[in-house]
PDB file of N, CA and C in Angstrom:
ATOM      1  N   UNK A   1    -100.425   3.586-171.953  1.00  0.00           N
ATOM      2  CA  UNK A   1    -100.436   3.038-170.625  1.00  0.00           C
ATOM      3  C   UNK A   1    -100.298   1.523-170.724  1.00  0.00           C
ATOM      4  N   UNK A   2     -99.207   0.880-169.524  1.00  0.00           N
ATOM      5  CA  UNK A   2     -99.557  -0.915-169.682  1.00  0.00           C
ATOM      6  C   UNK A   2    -100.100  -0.863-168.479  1.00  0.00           C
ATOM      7  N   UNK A   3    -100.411  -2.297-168.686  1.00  0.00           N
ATOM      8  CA  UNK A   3    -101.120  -2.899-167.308  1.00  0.00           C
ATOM      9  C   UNK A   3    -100.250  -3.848-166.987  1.00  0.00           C
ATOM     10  N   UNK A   4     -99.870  -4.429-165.666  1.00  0.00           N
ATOM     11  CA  UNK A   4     -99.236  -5.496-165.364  1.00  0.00           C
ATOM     12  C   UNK A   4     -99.611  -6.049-164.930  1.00  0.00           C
ATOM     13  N   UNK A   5     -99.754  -7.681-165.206  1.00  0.00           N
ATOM     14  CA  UNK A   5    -100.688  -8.472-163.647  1.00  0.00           C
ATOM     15  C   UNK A   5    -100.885  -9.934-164.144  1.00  0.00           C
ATOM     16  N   UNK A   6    -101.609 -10.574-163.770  1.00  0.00           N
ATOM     17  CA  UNK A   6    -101.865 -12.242-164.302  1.00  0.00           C
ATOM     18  C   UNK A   6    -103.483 -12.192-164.695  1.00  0.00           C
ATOM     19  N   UNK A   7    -103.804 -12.311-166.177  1.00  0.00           N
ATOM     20  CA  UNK A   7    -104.883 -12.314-166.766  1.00  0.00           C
ATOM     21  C   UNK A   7    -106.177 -12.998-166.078  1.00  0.00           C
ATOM     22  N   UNK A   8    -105.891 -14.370-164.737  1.00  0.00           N
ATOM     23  CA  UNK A   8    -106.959 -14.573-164.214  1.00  0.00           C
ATOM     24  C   UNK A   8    -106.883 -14.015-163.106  1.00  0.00           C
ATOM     25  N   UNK A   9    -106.150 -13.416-162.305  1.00  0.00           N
ATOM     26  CA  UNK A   9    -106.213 -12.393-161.545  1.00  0.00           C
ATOM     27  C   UNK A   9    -107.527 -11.867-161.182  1.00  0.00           C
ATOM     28  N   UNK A  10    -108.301 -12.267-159.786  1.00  0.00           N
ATOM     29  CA  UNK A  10    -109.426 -11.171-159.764  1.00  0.00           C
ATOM     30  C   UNK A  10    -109.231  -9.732-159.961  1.00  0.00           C
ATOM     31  N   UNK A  11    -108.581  -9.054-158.992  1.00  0.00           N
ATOM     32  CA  UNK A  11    -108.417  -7.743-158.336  1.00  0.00           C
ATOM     33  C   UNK A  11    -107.628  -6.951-159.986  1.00  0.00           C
ATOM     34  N   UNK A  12    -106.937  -7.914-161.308  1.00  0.00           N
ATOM     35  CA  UNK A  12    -106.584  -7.430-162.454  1.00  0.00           C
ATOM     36  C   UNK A  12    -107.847  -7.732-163.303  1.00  0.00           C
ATOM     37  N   UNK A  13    -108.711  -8.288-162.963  1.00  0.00           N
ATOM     38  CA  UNK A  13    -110.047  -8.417-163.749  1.00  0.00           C
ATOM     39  C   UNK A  13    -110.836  -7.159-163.645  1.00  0.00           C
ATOM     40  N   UNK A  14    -110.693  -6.832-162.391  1.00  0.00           N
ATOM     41  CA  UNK A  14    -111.407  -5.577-161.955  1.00  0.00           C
ATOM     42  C   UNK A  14    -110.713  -4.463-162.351  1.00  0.00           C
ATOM     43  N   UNK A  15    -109.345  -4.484-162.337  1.00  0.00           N
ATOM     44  CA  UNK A  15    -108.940  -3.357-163.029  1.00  0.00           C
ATOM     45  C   UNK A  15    -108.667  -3.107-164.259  1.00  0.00           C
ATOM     46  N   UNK A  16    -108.858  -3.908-165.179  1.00  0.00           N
ATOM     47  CA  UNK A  16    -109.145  -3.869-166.512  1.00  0.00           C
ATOM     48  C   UNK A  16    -110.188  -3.557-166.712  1.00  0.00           C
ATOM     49  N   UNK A  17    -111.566  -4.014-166.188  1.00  0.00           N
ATOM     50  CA  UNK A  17    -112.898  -3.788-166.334  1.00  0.00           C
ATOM     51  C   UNK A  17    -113.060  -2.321-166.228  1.00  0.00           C
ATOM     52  N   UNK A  18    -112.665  -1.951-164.833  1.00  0.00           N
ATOM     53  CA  UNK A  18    -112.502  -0.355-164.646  1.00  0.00           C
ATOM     54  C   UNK A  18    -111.919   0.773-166.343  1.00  0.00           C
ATOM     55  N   UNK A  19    -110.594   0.444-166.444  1.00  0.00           N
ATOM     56  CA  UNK A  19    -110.239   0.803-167.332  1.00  0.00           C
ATOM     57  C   UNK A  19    -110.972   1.045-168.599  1.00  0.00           C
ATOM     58  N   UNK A  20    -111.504  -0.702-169.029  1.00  0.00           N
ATOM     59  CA  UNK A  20    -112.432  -0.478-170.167  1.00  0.00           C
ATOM     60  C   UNK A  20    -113.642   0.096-170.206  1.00  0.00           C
ATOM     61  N   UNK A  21    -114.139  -0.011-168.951  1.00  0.00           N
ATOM     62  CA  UNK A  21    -115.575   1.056-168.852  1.00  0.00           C
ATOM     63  C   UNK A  21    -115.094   2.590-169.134  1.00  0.00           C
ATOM     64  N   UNK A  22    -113.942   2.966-168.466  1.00  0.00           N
ATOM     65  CA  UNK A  22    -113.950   4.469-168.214  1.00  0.00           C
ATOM     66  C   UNK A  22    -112.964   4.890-169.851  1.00  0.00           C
ATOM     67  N   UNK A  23    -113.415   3.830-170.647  1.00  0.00           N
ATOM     68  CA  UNK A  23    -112.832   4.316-172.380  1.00  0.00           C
ATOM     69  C   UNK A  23    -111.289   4.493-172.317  1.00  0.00           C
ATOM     70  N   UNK A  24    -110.142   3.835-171.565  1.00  0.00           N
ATOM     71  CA  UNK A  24    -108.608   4.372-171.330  1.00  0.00           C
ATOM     72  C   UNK A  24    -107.891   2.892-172.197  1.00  0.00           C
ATOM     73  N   UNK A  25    -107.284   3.393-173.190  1.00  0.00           N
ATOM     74  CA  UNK A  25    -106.526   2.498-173.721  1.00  0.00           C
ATOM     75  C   UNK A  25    -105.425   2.283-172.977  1.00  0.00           C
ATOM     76  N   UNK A  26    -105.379   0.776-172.968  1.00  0.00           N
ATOM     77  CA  UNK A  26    -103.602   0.135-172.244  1.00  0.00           C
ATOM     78  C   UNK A  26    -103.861  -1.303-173.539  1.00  0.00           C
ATOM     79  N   UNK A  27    -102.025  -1.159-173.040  1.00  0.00           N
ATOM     80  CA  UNK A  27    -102.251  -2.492-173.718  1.00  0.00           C
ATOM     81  C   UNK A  27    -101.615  -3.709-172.151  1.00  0.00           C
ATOM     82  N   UNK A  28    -101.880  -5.127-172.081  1.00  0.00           N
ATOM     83  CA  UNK A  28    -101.645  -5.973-171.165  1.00  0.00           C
ATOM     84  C   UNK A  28    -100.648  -6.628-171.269  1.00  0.00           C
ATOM     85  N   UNK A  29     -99.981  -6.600-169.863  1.00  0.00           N
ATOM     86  CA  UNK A  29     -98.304  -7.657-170.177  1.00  0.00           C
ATOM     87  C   UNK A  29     -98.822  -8.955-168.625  1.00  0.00           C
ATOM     88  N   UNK A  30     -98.619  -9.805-169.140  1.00  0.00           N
ATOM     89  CA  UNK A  30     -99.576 -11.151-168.514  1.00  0.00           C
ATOM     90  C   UNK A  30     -97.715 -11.743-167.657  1.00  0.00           C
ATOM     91  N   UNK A  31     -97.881 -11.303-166.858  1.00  0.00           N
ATOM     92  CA  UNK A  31     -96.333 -12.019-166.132  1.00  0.00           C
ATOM     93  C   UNK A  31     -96.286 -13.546-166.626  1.00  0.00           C
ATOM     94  N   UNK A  32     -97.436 -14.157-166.314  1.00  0.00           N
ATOM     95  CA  UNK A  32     -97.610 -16.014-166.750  1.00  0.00           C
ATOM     96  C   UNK A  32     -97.077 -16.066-168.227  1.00  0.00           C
ATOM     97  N   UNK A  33     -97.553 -15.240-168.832  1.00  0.00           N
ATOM     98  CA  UNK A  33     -97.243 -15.426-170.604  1.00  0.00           C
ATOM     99  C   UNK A  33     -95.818 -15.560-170.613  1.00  0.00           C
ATOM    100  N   UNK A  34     -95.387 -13.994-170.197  1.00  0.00           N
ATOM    101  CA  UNK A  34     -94.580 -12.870-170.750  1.00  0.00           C
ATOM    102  C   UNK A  34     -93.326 -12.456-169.979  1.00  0.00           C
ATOM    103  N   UNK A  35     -93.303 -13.342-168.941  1.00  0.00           N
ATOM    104  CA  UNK A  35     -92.537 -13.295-167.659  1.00  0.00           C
ATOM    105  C   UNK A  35     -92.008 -11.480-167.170  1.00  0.00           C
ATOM    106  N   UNK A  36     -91.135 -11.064-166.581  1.00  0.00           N
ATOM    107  CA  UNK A  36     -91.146  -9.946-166.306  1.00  0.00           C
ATOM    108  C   UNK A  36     -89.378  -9.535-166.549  1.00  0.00           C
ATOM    109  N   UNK A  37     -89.092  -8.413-167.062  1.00  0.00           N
ATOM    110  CA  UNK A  37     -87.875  -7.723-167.314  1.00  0.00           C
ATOM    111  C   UNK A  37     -87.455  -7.424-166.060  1.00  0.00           C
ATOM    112  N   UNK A  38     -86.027  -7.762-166.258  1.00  0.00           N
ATOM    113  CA  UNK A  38     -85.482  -7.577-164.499  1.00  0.00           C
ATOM    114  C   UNK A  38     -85.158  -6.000-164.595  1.00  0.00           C
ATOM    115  N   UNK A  39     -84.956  -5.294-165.023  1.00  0.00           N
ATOM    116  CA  UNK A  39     -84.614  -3.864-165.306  1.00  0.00           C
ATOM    117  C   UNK A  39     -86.355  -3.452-164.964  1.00  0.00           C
ATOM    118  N   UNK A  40     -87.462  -3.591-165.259  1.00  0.00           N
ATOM    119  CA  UNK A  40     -88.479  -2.899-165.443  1.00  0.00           C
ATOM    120  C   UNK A  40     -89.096  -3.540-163.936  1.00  0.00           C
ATOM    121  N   UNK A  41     -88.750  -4.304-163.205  1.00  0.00           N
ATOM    122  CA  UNK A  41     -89.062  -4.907-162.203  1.00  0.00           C
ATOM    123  C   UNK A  41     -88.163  -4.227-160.706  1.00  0.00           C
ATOM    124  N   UNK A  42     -86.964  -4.196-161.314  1.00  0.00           N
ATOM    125  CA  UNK A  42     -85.881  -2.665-160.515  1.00  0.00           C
ATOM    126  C   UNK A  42     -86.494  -1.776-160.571  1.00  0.00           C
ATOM    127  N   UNK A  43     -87.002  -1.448-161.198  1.00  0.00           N
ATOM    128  CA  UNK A  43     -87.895   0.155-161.585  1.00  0.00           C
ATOM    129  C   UNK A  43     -89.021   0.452-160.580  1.00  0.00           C
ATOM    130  N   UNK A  44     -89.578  -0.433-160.650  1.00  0.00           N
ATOM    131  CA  UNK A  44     -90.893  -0.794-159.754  1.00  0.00           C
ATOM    132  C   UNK A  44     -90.477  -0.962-158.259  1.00  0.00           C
ATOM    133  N   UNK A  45     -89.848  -1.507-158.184  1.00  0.00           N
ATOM    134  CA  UNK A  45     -89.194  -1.690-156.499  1.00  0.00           C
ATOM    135  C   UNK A  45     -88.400   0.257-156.437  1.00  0.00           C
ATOM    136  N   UNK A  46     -87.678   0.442-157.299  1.00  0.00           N
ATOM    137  CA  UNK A  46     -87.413   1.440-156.740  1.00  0.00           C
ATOM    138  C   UNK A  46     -88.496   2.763-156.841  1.00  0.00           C
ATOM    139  N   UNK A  47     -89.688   2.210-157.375  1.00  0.00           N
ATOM    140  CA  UNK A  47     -91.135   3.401-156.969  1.00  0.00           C
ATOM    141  C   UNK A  47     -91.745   3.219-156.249  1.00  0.00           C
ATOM    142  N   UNK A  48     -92.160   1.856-155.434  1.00  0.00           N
ATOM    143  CA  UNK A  48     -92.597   1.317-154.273  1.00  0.00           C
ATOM    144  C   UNK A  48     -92.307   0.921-153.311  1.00  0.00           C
ATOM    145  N   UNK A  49     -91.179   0.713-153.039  1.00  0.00           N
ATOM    146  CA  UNK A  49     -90.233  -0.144-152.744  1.00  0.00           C
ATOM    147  C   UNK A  49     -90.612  -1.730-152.465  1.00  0.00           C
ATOM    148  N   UNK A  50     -89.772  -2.825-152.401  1.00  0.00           N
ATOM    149  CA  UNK A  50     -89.550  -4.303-152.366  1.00  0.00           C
ATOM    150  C   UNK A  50     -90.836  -4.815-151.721  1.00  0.00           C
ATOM    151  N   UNK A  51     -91.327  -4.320-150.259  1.00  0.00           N
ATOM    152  CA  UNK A  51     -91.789  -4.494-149.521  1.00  0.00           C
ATOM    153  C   UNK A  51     -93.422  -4.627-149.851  1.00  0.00           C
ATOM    154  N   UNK A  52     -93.634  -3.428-150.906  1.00  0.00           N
ATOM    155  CA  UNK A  52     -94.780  -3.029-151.490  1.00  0.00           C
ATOM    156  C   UNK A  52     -95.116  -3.827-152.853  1.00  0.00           C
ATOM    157  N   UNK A  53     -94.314  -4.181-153.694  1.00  0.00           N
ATOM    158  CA  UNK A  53     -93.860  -5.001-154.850  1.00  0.00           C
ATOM    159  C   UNK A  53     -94.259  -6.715-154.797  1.00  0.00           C
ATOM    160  N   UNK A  54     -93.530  -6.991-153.300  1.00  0.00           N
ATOM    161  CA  UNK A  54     -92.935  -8.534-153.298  1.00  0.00           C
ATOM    162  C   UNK A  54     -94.727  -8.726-152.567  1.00  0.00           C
ATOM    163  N   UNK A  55     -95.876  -9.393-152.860  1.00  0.00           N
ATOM    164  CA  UNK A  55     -97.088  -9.944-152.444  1.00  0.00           C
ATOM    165  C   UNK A  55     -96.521 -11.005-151.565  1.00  0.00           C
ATOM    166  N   UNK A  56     -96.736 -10.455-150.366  1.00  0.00           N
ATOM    167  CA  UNK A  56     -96.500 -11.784-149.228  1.00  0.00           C
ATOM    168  C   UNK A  56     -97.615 -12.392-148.769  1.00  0.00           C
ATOM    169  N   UNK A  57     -99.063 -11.931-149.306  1.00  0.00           N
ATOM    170  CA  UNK A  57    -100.245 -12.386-148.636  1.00  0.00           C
ATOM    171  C   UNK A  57    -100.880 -13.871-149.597  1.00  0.00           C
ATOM    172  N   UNK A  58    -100.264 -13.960-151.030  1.00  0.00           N
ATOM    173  CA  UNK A  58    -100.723 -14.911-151.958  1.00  0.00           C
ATOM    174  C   UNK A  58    -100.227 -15.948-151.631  1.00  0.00           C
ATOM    175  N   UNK A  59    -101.400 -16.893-152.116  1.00  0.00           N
ATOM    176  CA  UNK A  59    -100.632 -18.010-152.003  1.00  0.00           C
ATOM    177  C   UNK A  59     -99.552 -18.687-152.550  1.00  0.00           C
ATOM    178  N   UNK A  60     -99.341 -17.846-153.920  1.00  0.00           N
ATOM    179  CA  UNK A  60     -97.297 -18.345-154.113  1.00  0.00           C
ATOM    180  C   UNK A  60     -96.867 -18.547-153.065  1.00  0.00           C
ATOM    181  N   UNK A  61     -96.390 -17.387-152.314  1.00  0.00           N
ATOM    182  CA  UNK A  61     -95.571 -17.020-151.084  1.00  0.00           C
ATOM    183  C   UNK A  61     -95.645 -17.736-150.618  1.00  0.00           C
ATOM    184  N   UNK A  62     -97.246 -18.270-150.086  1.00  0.00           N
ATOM    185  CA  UNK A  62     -97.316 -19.090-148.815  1.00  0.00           C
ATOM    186  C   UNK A  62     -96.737 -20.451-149.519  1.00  0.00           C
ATOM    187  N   UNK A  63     -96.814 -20.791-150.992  1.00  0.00           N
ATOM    188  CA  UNK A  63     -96.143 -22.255-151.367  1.00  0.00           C
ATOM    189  C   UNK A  63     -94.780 -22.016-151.546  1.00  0.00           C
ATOM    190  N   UNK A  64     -94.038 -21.167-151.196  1.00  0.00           N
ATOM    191  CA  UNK A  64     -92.743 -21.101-151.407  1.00  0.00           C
ATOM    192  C   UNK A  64     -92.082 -21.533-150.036  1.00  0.00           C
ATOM    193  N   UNK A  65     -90.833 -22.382-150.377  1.00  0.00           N
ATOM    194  CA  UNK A  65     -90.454 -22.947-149.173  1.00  0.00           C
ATOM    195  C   UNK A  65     -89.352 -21.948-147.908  1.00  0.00           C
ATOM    196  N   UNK A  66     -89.774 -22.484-146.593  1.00  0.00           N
ATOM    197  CA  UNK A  66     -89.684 -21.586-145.473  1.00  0.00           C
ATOM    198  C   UNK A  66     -88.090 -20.863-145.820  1.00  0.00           C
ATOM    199  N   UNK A  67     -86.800 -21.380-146.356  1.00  0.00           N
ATOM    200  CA  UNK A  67     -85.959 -20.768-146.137  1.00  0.00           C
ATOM    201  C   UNK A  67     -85.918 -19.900-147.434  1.00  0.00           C
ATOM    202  N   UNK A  68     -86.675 -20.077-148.760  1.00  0.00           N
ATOM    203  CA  UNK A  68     -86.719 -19.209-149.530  1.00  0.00           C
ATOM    204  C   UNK A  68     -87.600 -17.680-148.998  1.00  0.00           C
ATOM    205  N   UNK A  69     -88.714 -17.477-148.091  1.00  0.00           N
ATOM    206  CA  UNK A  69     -88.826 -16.852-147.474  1.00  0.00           C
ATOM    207  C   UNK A  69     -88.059 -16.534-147.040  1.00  0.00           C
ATOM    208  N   UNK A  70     -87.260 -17.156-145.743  1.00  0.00           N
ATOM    209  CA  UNK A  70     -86.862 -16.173-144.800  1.00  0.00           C
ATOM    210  C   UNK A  70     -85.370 -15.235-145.378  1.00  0.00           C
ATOM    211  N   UNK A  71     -85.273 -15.863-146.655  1.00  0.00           N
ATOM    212  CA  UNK A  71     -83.587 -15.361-147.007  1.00  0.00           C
ATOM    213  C   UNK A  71     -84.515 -13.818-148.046  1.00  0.00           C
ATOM    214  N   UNK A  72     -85.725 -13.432-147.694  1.00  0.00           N
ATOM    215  CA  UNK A  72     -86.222 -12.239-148.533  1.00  0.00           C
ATOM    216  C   UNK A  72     -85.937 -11.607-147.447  1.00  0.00           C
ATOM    217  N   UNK A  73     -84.946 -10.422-147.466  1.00  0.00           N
ATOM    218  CA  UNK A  73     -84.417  -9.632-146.739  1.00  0.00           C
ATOM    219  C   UNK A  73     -84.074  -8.122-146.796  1.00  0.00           C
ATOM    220  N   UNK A  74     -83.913  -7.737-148.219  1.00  0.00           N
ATOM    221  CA  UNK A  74     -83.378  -6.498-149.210  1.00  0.00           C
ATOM    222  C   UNK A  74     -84.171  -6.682-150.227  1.00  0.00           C
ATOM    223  N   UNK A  75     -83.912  -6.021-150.931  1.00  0.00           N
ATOM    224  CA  UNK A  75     -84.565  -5.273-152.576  1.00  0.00           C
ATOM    225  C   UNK A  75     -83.727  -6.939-153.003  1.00  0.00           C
ATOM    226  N   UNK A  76     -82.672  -6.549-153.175  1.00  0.00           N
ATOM    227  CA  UNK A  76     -81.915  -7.499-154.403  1.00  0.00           C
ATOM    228  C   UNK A  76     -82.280  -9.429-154.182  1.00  0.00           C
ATOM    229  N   UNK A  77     -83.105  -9.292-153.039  1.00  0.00           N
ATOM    230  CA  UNK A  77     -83.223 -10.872-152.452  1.00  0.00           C
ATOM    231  C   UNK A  77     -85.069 -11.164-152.887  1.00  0.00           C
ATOM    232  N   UNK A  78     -85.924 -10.095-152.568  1.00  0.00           N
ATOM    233  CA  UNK A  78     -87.028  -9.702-153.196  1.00  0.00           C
ATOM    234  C   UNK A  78     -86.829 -10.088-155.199  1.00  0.00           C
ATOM    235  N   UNK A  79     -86.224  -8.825-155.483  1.00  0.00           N
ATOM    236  CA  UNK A  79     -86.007  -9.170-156.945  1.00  0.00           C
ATOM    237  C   UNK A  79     -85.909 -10.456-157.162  1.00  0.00           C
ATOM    238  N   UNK A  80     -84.997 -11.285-156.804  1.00  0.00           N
ATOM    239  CA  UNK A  80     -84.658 -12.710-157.419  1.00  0.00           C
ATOM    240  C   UNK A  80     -85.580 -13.658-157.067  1.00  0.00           C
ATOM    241  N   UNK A  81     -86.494 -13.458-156.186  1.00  0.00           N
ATOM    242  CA  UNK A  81     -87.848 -13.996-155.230  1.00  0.00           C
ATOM    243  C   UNK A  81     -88.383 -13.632-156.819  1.00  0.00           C
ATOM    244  N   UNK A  82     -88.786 -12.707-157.154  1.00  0.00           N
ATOM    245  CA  UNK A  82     -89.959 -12.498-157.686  1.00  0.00           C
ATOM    246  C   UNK A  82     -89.262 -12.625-159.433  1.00  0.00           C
ATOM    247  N   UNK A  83     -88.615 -12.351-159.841  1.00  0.00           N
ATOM    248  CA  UNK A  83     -88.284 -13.203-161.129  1.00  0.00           C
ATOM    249  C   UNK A  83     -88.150 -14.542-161.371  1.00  0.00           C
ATOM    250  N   UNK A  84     -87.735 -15.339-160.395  1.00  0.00           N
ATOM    251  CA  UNK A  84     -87.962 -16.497-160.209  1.00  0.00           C
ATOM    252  C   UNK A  84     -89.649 -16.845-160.203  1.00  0.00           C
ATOM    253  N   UNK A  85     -90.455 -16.237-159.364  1.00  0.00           N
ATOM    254  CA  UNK A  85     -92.191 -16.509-158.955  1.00  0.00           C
ATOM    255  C   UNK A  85     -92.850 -15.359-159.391  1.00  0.00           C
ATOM    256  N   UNK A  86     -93.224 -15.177-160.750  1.00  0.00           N
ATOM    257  CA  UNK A  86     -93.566 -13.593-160.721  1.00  0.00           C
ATOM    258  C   UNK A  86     -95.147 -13.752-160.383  1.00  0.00           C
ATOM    259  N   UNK A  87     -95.703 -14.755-160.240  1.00  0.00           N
ATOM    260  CA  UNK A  87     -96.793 -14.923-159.163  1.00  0.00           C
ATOM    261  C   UNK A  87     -96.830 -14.080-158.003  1.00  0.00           C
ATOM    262  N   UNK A  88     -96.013 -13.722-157.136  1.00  0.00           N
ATOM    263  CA  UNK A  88     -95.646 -13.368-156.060  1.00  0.00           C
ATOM    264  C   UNK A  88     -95.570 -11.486-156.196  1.00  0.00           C
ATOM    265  N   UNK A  89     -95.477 -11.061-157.848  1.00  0.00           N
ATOM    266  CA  UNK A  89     -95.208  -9.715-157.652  1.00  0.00           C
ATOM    267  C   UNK A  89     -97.182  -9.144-157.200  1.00  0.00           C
ATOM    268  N   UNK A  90     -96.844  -7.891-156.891  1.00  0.00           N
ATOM    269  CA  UNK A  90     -98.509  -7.404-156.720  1.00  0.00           C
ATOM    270  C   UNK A  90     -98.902  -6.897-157.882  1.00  0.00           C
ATOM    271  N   UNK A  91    -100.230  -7.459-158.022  1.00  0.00           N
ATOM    272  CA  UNK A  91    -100.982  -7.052-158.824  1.00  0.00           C
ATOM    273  C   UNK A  91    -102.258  -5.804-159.014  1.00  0.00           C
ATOM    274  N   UNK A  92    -102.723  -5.083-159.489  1.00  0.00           N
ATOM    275  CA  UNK A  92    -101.720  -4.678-161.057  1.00  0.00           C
ATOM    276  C   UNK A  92    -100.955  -3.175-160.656  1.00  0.00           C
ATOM    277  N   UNK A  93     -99.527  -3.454-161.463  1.00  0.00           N
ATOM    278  CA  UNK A  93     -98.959  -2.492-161.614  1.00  0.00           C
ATOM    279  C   UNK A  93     -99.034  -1.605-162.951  1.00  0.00           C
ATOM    280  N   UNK A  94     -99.357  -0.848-162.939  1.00  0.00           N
ATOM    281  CA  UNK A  94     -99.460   0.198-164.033  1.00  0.00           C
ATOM    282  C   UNK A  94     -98.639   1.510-164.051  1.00  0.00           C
ATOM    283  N   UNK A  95     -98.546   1.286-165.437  1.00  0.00           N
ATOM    284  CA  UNK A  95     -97.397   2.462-165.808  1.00  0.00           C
ATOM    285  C   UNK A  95     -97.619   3.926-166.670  1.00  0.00           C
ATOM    286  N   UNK A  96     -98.705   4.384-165.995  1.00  0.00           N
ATOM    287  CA  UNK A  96     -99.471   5.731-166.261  1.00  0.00           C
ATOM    288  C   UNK A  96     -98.607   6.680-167.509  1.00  0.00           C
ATOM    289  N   UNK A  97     -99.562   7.687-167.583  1.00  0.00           N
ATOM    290  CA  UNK A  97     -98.281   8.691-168.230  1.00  0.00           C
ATOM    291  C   UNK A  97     -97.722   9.992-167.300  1.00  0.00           C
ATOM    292  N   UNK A  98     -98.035  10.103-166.198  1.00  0.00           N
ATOM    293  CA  UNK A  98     -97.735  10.765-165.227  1.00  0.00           C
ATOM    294  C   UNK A  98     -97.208  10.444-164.198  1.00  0.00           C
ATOM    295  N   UNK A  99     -97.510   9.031-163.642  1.00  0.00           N
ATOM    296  CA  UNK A  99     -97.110   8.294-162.542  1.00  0.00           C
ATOM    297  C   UNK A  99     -97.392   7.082-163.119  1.00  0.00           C
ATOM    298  N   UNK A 100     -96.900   6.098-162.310  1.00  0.00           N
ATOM    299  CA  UNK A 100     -96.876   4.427-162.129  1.00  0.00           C
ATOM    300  C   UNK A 100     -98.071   4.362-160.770  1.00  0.00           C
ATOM    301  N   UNK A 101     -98.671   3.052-160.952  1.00  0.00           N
ATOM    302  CA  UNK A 101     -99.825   2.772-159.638  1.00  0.00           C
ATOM    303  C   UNK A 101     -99.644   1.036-159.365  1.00  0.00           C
ATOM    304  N   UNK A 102    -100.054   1.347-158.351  1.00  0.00           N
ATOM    305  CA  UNK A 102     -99.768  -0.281-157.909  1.00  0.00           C
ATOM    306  C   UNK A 102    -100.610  -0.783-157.133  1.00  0.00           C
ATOM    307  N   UNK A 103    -101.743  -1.773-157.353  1.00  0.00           N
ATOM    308  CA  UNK A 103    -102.579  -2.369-156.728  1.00  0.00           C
ATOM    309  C   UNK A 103    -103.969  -1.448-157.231  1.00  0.00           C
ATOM    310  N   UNK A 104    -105.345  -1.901-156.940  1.00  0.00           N
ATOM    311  CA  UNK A 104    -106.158  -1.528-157.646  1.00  0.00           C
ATOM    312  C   UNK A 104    -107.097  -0.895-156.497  1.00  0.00           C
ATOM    313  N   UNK A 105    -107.639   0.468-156.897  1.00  0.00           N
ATOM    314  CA  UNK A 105    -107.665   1.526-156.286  1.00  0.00           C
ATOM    315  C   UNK A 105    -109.189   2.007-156.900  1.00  0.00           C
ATOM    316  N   UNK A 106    -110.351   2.048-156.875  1.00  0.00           N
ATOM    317  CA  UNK A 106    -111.272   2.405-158.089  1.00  0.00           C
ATOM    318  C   UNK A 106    -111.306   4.036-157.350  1.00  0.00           C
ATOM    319  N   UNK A 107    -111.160   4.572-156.325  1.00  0.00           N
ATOM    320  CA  UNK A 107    -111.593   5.828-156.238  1.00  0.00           C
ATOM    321  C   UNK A 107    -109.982   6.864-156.485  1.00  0.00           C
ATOM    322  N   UNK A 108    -109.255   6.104-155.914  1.00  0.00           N
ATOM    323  CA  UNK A 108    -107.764   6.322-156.284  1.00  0.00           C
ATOM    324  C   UNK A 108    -107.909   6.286-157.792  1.00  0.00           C
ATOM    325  N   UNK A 109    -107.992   5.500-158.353  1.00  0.00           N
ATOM    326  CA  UNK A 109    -107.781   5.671-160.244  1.00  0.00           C
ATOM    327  C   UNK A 109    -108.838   6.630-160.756  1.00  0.00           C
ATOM    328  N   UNK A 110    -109.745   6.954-160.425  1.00  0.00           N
ATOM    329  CA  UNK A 110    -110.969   7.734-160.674  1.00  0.00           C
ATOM    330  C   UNK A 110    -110.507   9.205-160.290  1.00  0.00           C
ATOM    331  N   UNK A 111    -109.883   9.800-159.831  1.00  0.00           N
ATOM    332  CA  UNK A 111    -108.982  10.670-159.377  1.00  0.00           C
ATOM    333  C   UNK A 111    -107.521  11.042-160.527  1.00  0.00           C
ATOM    334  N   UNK A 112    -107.031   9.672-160.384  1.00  0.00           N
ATOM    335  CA  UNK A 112    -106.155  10.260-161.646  1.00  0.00           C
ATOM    336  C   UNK A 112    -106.656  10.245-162.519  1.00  0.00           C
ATOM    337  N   UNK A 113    -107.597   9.389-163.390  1.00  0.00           N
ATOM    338  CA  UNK A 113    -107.587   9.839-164.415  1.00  0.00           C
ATOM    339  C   UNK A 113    -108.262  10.828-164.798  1.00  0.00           C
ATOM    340  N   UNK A 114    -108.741  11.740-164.012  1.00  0.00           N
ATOM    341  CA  UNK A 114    -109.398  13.127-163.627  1.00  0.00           C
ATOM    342  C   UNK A 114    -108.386  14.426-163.633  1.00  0.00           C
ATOM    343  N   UNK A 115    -107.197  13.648-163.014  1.00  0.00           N
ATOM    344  CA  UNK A 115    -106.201  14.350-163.077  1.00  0.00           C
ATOM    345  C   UNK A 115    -105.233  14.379-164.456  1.00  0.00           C
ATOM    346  N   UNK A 116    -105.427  13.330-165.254  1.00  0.00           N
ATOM    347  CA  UNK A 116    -104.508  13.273-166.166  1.00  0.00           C
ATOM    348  C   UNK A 116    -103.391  12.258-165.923  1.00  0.00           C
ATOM    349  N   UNK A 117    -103.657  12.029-164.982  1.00  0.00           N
ATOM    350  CA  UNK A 117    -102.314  11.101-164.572  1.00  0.00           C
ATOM    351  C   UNK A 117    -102.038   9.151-164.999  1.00  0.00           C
ATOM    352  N   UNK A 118    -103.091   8.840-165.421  1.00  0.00           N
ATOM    353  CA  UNK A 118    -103.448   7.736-165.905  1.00  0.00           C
ATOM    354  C   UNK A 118    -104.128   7.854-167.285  1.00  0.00           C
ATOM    355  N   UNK A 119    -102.360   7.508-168.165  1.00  0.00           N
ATOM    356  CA  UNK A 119    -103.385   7.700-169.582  1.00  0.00           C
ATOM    357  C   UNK A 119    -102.775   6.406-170.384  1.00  0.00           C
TER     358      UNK A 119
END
């Protein structure tokens, strides 16, 4: 299993913590470090879609300037938003062995990995 997200990240603090309490090996890909694969970032938009992906509530977003906003319109305008600011993608995305999850869920993840679906 990986984890995706920004290492000071609250809401990825918590879901690592989760993880390591409940004994589930992942290993961590730190967007700040490690920046993000545009192919594995397509991937993700096309399991969530753009809308769900692209974090419009952070404050990246809000420091990104008004016409770089308003030209986020499609998937392919999102993508280049967020490879450019991968600040801006949501945090954490995880890439299960059954499914992918996105955003941090403790009764939702407590469920899959009950189910098998988060390994």
């Amino acid at each position: 299993m990986k984890v995706y997200g920004i290492k000071n990240c609250d809401t990825v603090k918590k879901a690592r913590k989760f993880l390591d309490e409940a004994g589930v090996e992942y290993s961590f890909h730190d967007y700040k470090k490690d920046g993000i694969d545009a192919d594995k970032l397509a991937k993700f938009v096309g399991d969530f879609g753009w809308e769900a992906v692209l974090n419009k509530r952070g404050t990246t977003w809000r420091r990104l300037d008004e016409a770089t906003q308003e030209g986020v319109t499609d998937a392919k305008s999102a993508l280049d938003v967020m490879i450019e600011n991968p600040s801006v993608i949501k945090r954490p995305i995880v890439e299960g062995a059954e499914k992918n999850f996105i955003g941090f869920d403790a009764v939702a993840w407590e469920m899959a990995l009950e189910l098998g679906e988060m390994k």
